[in-house]
N, C-alpha and C. Protein backbone atom coordinates (compact mmCIF):
# COMPACT_ATOMS: atom_id res chain seq x y z
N UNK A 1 66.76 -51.58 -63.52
CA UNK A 1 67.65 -52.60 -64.04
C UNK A 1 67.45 -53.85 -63.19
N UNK A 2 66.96 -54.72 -63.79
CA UNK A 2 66.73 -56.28 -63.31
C UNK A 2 67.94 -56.74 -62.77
N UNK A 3 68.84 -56.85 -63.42
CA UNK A 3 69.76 -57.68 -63.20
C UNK A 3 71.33 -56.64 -63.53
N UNK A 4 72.45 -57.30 -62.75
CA UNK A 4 73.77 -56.68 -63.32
C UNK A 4 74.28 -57.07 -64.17
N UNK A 5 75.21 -56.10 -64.84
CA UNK A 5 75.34 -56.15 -66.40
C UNK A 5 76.69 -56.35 -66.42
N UNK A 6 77.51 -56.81 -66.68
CA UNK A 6 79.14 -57.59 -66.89
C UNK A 6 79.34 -56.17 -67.70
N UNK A 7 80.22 -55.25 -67.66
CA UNK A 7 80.84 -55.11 -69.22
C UNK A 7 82.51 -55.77 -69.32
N UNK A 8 82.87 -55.88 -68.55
CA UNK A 8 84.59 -56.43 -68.86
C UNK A 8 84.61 -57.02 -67.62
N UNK A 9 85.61 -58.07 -68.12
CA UNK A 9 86.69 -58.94 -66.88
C UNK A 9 87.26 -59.57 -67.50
N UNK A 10 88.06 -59.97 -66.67
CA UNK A 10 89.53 -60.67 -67.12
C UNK A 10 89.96 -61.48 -66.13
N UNK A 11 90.38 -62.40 -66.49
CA UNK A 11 91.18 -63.17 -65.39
C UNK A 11 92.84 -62.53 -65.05
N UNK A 12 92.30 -63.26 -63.59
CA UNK A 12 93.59 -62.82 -62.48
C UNK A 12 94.27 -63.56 -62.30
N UNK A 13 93.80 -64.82 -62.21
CA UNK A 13 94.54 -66.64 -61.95
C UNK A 13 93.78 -67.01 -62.38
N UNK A 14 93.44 -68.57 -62.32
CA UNK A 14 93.09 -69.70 -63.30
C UNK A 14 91.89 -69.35 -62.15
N UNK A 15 91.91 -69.46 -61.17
CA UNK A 15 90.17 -69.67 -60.01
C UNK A 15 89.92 -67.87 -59.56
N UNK A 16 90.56 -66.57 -60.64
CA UNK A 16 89.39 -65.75 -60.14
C UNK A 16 89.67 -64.53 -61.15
N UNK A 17 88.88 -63.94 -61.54
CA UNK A 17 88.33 -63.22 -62.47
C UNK A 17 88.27 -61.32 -61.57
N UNK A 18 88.29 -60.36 -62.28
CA UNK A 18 88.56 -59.15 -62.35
C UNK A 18 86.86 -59.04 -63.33
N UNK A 19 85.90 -58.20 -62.49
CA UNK A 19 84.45 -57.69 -62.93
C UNK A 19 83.94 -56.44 -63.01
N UNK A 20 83.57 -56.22 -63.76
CA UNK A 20 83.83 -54.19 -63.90
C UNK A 20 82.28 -54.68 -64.46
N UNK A 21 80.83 -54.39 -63.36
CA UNK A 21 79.86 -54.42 -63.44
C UNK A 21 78.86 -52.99 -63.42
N UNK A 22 78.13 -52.83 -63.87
CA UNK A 22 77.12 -52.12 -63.59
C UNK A 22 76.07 -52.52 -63.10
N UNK A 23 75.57 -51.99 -61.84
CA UNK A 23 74.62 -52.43 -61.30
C UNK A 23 73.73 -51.10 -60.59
N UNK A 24 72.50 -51.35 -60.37
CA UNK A 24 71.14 -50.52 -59.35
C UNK A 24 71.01 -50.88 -57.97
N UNK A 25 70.86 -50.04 -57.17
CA UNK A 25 70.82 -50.53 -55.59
C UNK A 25 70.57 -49.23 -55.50
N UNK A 26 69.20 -49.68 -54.33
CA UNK A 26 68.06 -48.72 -54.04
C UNK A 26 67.92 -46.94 -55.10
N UNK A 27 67.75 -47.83 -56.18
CA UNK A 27 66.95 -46.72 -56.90
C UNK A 27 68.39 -45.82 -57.53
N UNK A 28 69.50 -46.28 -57.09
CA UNK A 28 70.89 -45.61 -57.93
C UNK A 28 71.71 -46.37 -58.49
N UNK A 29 72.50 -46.05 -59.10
CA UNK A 29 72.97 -46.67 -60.16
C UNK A 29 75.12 -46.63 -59.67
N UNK A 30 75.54 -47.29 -59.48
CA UNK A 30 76.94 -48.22 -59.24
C UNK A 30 77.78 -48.40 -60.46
N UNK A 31 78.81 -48.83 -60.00
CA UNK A 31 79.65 -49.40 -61.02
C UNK A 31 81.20 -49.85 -60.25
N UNK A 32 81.00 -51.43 -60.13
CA UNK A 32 81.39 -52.47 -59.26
C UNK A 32 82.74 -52.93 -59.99
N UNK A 33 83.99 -52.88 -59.10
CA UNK A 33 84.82 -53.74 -60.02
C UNK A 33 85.41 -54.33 -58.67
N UNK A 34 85.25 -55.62 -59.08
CA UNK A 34 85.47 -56.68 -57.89
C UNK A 34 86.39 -58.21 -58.63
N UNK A 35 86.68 -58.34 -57.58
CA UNK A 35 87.54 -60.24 -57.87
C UNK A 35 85.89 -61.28 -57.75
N UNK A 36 86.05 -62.41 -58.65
CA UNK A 36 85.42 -62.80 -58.35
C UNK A 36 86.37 -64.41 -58.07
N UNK A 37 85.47 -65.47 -57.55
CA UNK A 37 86.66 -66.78 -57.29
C UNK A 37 85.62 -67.68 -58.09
N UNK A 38 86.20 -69.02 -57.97
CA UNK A 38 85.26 -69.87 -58.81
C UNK A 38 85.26 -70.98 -57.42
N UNK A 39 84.12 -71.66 -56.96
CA UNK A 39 84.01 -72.19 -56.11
C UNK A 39 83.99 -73.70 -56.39
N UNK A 40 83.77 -74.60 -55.56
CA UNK A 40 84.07 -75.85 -55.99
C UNK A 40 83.20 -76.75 -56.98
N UNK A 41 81.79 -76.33 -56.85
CA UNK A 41 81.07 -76.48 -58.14
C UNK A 41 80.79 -75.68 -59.08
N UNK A 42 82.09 -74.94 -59.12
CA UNK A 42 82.45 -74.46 -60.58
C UNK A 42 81.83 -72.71 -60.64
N UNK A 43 81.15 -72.63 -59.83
CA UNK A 43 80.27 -71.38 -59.72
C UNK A 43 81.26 -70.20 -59.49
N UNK A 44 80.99 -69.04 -60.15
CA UNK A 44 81.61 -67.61 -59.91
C UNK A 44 80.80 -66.84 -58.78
N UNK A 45 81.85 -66.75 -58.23
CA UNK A 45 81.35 -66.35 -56.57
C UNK A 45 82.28 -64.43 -56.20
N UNK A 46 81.23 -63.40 -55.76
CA UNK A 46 82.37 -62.78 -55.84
C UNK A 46 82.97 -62.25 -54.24
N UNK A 47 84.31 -61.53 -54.13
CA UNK A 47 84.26 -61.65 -52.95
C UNK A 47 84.61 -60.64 -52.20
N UNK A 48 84.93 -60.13 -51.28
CA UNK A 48 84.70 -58.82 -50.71
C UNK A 48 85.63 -57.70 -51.17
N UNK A 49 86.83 -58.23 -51.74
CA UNK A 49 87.90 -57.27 -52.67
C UNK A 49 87.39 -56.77 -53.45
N UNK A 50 87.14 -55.67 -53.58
CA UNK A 50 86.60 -54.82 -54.64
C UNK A 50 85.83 -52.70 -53.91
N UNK A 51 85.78 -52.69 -55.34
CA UNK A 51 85.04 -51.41 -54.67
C UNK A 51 83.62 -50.94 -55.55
N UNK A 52 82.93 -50.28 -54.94
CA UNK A 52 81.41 -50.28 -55.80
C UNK A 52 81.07 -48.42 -55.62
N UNK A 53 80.99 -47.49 -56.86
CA UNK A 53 81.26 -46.55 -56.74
C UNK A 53 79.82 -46.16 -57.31
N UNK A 54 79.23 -44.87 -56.66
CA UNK A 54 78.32 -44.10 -57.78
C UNK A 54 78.95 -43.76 -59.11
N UNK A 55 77.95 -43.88 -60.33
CA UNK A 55 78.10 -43.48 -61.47
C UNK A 55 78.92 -42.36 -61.65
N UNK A 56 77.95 -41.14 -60.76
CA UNK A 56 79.13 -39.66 -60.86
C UNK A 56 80.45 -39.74 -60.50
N UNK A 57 80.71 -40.85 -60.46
CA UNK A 57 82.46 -40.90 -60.05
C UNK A 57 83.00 -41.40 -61.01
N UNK A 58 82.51 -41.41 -62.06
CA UNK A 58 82.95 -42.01 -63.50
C UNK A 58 83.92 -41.71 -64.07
N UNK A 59 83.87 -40.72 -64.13
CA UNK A 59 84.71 -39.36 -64.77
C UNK A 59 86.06 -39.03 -63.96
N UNK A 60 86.19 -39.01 -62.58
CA UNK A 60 87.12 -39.29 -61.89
C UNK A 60 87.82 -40.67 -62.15
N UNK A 61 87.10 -41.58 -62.15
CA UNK A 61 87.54 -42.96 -62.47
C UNK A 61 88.51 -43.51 -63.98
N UNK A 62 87.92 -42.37 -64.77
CA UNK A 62 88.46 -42.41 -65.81
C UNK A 62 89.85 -41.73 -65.70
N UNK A 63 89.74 -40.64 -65.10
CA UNK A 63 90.79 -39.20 -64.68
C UNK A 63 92.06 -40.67 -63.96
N UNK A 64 91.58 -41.52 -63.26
CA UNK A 64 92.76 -42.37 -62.05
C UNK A 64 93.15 -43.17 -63.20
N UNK A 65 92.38 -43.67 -64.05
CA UNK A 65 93.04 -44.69 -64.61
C UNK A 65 93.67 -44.02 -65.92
N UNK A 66 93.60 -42.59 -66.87
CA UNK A 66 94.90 -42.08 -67.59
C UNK A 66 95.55 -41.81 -66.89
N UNK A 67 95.54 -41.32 -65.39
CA UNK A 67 97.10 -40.82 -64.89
C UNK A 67 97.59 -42.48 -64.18
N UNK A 68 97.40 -43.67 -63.88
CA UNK A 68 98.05 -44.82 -63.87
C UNK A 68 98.45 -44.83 -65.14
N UNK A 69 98.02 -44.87 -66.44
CA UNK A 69 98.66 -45.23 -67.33
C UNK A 69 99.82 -44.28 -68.11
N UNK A 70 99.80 -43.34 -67.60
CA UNK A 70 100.82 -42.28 -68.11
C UNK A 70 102.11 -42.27 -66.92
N UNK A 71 101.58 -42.86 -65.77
CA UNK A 71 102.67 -43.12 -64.47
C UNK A 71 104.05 -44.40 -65.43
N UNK A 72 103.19 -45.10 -65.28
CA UNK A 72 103.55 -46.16 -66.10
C UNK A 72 104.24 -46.73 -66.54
N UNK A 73 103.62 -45.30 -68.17
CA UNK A 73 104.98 -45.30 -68.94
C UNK A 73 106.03 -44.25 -69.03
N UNK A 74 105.81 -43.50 -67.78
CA UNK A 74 106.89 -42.25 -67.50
C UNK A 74 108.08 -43.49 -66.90
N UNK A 75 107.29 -44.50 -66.22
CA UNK A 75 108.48 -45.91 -65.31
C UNK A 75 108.88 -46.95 -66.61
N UNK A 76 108.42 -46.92 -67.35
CA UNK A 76 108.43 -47.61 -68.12
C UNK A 76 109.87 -47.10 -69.42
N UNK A 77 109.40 -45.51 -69.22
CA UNK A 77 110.75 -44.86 -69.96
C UNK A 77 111.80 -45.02 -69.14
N UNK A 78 111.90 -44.60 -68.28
CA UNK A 78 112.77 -44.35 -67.14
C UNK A 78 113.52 -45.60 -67.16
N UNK A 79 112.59 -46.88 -67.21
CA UNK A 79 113.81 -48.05 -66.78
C UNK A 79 114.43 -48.32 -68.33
N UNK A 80 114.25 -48.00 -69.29
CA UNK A 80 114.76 -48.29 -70.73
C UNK A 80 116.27 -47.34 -70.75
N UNK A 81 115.80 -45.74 -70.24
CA UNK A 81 116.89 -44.58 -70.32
C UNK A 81 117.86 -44.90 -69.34
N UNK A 82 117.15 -46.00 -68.40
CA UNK A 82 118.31 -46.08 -67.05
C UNK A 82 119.27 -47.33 -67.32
């Protein structure tokens, strides 16, 4: 892989962005979700907040983010019933 591949981001504030990348480093394969900032000539810069995981942790990654979203809305019931 030449180059890293964006699949999602989103902005965080108006000067920095949320990057959920895929990328290669030395011959393995990553998957980067980092802040990025926008610098003064406008450039997306990214910056050390973030974390960069092997692929095989995918599946775990997926596993953290349904149980955040089921946390959620167990808090999410809770403050409606309360």
């Amino acid at each position: 892989m030449a180059e890293d591949k964006v699949v999602h981001s989103f902005k965080r504030t108006p000067t920095e962005e949320v990057r959920a990348t895929v990328r290669e480093y030395r011959g393995r394969m990553y998957i980067d979700l980092r802040i990025y900032y926008m610098d003064n000539s406008g450039e997306w810069r990214p910056t050390r907040k973030g974390i960069a995981l092997s692929t095989e942790f995918l599946s775990d990654l997926r596993t953290c983010v349904s149980k955040f979203d089921e946390e959620l809305k167990a808090l999410e019931k809770g403050e409606e019933d309360g």
